[in-house]
C-alpha atoms as a PDB file:
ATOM      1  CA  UNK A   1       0.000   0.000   0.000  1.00  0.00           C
ATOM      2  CA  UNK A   2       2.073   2.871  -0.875  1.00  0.00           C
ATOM      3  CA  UNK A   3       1.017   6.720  -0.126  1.00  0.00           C
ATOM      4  CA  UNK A   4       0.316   9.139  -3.374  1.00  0.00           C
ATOM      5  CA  UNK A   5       1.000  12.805  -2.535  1.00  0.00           C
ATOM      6  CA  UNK A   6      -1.453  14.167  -5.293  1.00  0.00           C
ATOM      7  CA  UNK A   7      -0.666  18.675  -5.802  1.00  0.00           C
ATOM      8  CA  UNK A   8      -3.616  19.839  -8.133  1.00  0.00           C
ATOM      9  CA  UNK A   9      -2.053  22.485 -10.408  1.00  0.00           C
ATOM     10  CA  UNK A  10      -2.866  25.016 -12.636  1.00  0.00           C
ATOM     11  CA  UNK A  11      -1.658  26.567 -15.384  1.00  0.00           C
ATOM     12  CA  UNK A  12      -0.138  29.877 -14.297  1.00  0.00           C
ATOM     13  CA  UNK A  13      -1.584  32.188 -16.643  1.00  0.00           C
ATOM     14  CA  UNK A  14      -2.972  35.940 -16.230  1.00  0.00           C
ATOM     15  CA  UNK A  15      -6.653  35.570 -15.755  1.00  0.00           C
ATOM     16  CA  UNK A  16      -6.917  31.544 -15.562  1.00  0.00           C
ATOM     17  CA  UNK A  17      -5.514  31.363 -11.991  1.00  0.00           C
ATOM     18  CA  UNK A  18      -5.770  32.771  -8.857  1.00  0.00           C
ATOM     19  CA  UNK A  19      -8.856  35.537 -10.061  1.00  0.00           C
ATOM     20  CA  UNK A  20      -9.320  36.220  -6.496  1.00  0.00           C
ATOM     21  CA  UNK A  21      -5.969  37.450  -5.504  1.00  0.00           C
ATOM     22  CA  UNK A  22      -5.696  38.777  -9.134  1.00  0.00           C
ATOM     23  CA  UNK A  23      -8.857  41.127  -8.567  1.00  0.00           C
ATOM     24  CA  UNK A  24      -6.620  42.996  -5.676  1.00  0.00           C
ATOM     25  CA  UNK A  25      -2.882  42.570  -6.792  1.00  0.00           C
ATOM     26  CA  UNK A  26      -3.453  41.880 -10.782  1.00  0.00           C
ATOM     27  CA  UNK A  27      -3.762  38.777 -13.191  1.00  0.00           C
ATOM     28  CA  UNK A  28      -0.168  38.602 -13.918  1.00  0.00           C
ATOM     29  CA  UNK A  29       1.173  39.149  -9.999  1.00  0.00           C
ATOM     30  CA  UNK A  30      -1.474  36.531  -9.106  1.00  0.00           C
ATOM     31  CA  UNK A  31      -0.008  34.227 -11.879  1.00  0.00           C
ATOM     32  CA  UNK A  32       3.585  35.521 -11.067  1.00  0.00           C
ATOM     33  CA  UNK A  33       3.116  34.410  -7.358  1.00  0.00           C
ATOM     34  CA  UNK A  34       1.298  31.192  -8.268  1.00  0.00           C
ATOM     35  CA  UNK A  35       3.692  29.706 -10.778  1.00  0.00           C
ATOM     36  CA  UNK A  36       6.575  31.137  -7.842  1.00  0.00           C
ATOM     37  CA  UNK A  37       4.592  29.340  -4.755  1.00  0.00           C
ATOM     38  CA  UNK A  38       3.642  26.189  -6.675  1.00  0.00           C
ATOM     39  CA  UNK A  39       7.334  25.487  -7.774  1.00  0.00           C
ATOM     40  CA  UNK A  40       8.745  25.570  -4.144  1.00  0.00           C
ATOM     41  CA  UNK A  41       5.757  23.580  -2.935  1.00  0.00           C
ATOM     42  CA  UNK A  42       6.776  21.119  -5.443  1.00  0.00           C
ATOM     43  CA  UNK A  43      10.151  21.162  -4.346  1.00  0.00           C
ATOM     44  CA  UNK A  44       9.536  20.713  -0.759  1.00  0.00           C
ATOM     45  CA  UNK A  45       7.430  17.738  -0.797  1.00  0.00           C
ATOM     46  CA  UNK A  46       8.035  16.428  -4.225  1.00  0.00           C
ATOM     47  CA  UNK A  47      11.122  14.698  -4.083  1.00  0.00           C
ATOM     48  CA  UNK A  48      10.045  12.837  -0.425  1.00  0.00           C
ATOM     49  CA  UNK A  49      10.521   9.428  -0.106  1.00  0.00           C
ATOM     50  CA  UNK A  50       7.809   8.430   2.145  1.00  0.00           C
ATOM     51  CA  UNK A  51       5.235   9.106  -0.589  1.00  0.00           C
ATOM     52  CA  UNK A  52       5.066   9.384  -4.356  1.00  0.00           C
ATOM     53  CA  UNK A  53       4.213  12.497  -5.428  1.00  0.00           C
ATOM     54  CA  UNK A  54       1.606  13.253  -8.622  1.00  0.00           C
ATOM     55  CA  UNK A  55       0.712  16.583 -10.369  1.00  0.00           C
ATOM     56  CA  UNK A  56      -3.142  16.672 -11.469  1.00  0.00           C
ATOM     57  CA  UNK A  57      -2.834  19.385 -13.823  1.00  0.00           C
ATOM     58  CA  UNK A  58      -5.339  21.450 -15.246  1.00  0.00           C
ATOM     59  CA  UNK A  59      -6.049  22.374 -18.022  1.00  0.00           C
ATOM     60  CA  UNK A  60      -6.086  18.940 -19.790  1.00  0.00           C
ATOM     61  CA  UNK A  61      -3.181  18.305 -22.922  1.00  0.00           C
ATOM     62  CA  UNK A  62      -1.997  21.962 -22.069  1.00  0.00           C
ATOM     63  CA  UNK A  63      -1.230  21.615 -18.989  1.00  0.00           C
ATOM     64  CA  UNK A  64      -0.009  17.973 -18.811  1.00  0.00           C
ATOM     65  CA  UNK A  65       2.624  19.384 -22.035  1.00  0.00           C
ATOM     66  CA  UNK A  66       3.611  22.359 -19.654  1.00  0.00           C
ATOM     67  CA  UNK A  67       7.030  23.358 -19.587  1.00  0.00           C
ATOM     68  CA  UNK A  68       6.513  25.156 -16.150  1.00  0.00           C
ATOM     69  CA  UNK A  69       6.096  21.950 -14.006  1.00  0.00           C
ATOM     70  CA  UNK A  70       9.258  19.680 -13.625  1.00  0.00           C
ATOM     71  CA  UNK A  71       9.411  17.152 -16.514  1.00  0.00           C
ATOM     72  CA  UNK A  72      10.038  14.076 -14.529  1.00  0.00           C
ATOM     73  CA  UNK A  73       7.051  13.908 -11.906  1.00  0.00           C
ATOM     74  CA  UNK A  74       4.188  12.154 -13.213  1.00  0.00           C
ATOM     75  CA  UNK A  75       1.110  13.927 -14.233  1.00  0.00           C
ATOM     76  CA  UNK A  76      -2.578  13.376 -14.199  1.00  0.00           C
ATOM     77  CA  UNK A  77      -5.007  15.555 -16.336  1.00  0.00           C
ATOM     78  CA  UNK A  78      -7.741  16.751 -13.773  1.00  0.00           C
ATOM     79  CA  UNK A  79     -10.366  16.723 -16.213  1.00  0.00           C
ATOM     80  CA  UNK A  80     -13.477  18.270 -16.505  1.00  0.00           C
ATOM     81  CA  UNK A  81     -15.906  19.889 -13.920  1.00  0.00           C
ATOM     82  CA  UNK A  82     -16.173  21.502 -10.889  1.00  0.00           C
ATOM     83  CA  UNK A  83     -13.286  21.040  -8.132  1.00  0.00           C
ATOM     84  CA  UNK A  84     -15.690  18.591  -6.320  1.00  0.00           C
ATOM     85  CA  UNK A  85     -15.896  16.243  -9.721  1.00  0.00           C
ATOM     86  CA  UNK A  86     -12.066  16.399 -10.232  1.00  0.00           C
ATOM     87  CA  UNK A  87     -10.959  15.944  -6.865  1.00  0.00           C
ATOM     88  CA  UNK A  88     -13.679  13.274  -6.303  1.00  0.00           C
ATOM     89  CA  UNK A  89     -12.056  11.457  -9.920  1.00  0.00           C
ATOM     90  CA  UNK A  90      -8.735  11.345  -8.497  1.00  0.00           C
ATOM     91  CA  UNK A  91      -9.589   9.768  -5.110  1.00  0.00           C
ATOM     92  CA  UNK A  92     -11.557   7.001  -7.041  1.00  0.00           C
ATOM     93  CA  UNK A  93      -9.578   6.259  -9.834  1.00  0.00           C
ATOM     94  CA  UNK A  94      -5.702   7.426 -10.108  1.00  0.00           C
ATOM     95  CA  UNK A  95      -3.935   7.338 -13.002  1.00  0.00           C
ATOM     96  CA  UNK A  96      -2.896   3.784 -14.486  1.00  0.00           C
ATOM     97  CA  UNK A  97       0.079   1.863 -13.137  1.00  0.00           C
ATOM     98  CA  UNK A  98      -1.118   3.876  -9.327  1.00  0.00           C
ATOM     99  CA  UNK A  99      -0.890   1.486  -6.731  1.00  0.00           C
ATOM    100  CA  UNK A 100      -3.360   1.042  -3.902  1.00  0.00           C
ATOM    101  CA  UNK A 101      -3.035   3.181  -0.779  1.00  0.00           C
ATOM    102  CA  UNK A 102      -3.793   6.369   1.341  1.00  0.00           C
ATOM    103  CA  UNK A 103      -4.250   9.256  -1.684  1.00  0.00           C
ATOM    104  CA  UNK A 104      -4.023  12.754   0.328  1.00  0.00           C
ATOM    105  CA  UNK A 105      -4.927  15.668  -2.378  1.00  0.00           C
ATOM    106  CA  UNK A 106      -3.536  19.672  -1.623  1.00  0.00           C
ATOM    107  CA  UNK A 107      -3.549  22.970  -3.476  1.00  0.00           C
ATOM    108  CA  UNK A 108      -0.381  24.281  -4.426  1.00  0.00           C
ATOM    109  CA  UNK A 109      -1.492  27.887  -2.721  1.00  0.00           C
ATOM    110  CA  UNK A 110      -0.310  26.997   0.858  1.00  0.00           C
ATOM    111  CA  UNK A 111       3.236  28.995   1.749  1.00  0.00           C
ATOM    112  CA  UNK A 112       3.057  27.339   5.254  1.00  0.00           C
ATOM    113  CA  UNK A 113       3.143  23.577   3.832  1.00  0.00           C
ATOM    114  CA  UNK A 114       5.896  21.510   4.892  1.00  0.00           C
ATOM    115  CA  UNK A 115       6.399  17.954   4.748  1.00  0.00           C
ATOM    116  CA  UNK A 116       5.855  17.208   8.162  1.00  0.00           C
ATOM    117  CA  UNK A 117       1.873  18.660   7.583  1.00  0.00           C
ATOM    118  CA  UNK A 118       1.707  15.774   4.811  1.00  0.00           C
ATOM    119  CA  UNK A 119       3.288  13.334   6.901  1.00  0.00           C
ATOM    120  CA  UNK A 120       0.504  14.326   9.487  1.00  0.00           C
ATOM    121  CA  UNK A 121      -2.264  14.018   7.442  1.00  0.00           C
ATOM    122  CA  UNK A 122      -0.874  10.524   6.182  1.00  0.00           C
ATOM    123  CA  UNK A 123      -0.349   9.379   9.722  1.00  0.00           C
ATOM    124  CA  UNK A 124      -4.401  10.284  10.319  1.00  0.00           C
ATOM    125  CA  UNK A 125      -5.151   8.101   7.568  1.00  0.00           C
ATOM    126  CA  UNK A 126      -3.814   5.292   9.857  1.00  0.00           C
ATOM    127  CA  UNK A 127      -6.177   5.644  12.928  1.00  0.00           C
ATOM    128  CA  UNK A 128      -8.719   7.402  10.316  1.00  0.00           C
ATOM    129  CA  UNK A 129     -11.333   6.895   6.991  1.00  0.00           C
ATOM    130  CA  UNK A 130     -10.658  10.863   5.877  1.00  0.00           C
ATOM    131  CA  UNK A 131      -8.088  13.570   6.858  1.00  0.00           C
ATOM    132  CA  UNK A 132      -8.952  16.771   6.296  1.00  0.00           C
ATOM    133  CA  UNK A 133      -6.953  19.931   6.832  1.00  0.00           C
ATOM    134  CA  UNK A 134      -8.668  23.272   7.647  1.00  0.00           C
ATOM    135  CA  UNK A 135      -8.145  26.451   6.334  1.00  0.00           C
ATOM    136  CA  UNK A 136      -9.324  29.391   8.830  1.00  0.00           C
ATOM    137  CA  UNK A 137     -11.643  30.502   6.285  1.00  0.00           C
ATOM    138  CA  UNK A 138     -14.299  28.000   6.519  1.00  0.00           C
ATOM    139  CA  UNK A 139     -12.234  26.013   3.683  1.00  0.00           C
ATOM    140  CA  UNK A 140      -9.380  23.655   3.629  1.00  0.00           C
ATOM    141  CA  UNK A 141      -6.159  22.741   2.480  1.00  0.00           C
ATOM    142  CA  UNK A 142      -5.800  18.708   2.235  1.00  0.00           C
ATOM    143  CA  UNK A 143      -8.198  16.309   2.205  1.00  0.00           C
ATOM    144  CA  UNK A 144      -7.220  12.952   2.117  1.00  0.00           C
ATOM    145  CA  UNK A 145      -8.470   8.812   2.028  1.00  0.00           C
ATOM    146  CA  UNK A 146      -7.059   6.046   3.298  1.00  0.00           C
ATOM    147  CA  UNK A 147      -9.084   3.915  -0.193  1.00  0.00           C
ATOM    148  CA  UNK A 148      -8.915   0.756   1.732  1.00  0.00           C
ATOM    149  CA  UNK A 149     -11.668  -1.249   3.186  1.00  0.00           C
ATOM    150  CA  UNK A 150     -14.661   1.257   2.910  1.00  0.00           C
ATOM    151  CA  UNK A 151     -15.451   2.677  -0.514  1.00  0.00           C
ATOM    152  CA  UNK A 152     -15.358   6.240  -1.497  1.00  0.00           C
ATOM    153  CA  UNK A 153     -18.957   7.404  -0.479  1.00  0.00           C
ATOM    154  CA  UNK A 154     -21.110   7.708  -3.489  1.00  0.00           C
ATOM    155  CA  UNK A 155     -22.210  11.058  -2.616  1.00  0.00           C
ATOM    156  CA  UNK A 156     -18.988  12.264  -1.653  1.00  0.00           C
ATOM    157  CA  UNK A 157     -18.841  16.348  -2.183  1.00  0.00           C
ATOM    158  CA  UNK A 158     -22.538  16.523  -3.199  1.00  0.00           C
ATOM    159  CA  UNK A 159     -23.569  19.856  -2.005  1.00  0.00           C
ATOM    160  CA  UNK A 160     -20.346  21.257  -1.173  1.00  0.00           C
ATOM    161  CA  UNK A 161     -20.559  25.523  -1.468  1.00  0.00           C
ATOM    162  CA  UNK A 162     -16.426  25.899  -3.185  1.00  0.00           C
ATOM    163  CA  UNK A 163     -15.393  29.024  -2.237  1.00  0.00           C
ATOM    164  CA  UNK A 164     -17.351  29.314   0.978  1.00  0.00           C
ATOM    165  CA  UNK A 165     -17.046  29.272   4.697  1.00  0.00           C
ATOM    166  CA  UNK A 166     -19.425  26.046   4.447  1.00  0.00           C
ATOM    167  CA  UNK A 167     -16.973  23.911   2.429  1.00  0.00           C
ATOM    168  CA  UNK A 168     -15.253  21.916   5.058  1.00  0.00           C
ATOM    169  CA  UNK A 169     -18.355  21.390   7.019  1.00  0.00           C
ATOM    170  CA  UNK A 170     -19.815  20.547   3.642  1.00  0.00           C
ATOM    171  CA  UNK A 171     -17.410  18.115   2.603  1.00  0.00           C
ATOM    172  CA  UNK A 172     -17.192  16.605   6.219  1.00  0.00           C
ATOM    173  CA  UNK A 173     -21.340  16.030   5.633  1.00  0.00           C
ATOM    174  CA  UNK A 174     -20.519  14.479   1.958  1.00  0.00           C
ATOM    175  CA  UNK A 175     -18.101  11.985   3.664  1.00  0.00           C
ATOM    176  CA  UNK A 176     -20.264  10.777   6.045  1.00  0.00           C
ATOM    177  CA  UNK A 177     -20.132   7.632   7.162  1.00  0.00           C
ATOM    178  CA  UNK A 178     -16.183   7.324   7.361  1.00  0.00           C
ATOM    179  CA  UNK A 179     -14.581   8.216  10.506  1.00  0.00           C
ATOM    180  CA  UNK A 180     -12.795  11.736   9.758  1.00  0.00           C
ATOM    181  CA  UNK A 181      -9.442  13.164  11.236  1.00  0.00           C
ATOM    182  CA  UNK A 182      -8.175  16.531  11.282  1.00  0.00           C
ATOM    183  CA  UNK A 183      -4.911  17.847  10.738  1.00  0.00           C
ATOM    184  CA  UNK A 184      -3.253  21.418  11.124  1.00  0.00           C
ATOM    185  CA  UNK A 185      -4.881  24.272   9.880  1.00  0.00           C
ATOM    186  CA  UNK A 186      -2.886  26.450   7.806  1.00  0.00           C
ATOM    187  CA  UNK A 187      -3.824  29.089   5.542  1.00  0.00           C
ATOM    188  CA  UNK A 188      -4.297  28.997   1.640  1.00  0.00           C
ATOM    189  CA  UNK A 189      -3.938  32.517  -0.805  1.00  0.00           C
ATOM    190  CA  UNK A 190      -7.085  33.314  -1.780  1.00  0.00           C
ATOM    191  CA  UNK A 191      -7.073  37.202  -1.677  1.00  0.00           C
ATOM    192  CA  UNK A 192      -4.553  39.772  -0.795  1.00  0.00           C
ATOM    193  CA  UNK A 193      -5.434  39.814   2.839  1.00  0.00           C
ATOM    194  CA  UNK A 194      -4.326  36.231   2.790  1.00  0.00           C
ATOM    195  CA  UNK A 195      -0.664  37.030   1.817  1.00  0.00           C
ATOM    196  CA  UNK A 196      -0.195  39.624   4.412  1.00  0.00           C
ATOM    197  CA  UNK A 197      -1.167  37.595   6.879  1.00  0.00           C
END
């Protein structure tokens, strides 16, 4: 059973990622401080041995031909639909040739992620169904499955609200009836006030 680090990814162009923070600092600083954040994110947990490590890129052939991400980590299209359907794809069914084990998915817009968080969240997985890692806005950062034993629930992240102070107590609803754990909460970069802080 081996663990699968899984960093969904986007492309970082002006205008396709990050509109949030681009609304307050601009499309291309947005995209200039996502394609900045996601590489050392990548470079901090990527190369760890105690779990594989898998870019779910989006969007589809563009992304998974991007010259921006590092050209020997695997890579997983996300596919279409809303962050619920993708993330909800890649906890059911990796990529080909993925062995079975604890799958733990994060964002690549978390400055305070270290390996030890991940190593947390896969450590939950032992005692737990679900890890999930909360953001202090009502969000959160990781969310993870052990995929052994219990099936994904069918209805996992029906009637999540993305984007919304609801979404982690949405998503802990949609996983219902696995046992859930929570790890550290650390912040995402949503909006400017988020990189002050």
């Amino acid at each position: 059973m081996r663990r699968t680090l899984v960093i969904f990814l986007k492309e970082p162009r002006p205008g396709r990622v990050k509109t949030r923070l681009g609304r307050d600092i601009g499309m291309v600083g947005a995209a200039w401080w996502f394609r900045h954040q996601s590489a050392r994110l990548i470079r901090r947990l990527g190369h760890d041995r105690r779990w594989r490590t898998v870019l779910a890129v989006s969007p589809g052939r563009e992304g998974l031909a991007s010259r921006v991400w590092p050209a020997h980590m695997a890579r997983w299209p996300q596919g279409p639909g809303d962050l619920g359907c993708r993330m909800g794809r890649a906890l059911r069914a990796m990529p080909p040739k993925m062995p079975p084990g604890p799958v733990i998915i994060i964002g690549a817009d978390i400055p305070g992620l270290r390996p030890a968080h991940v190593a947390e969240g896969f450590g939950l997985l032992g005692r737990h169904d679900a890890v999930l890692g909360p953001a202090p806005d009502g969000g959160y950062w990781m969310i993870g499955l052990r995929r052994s034993g219990r099936a994904v629930p069918a209805g996992l992240f029906d009637g999540v609200r993305w984007s919304s102070a609801h979404a982690l107590a949405d998503t802990v609803a949609s996983l219902a009836p696995l046992d859930v754990g929570f790890a550290a909460t650390l912040r995402d970069v949503d909006e400017a006030a988020d990189l002050h802080a």
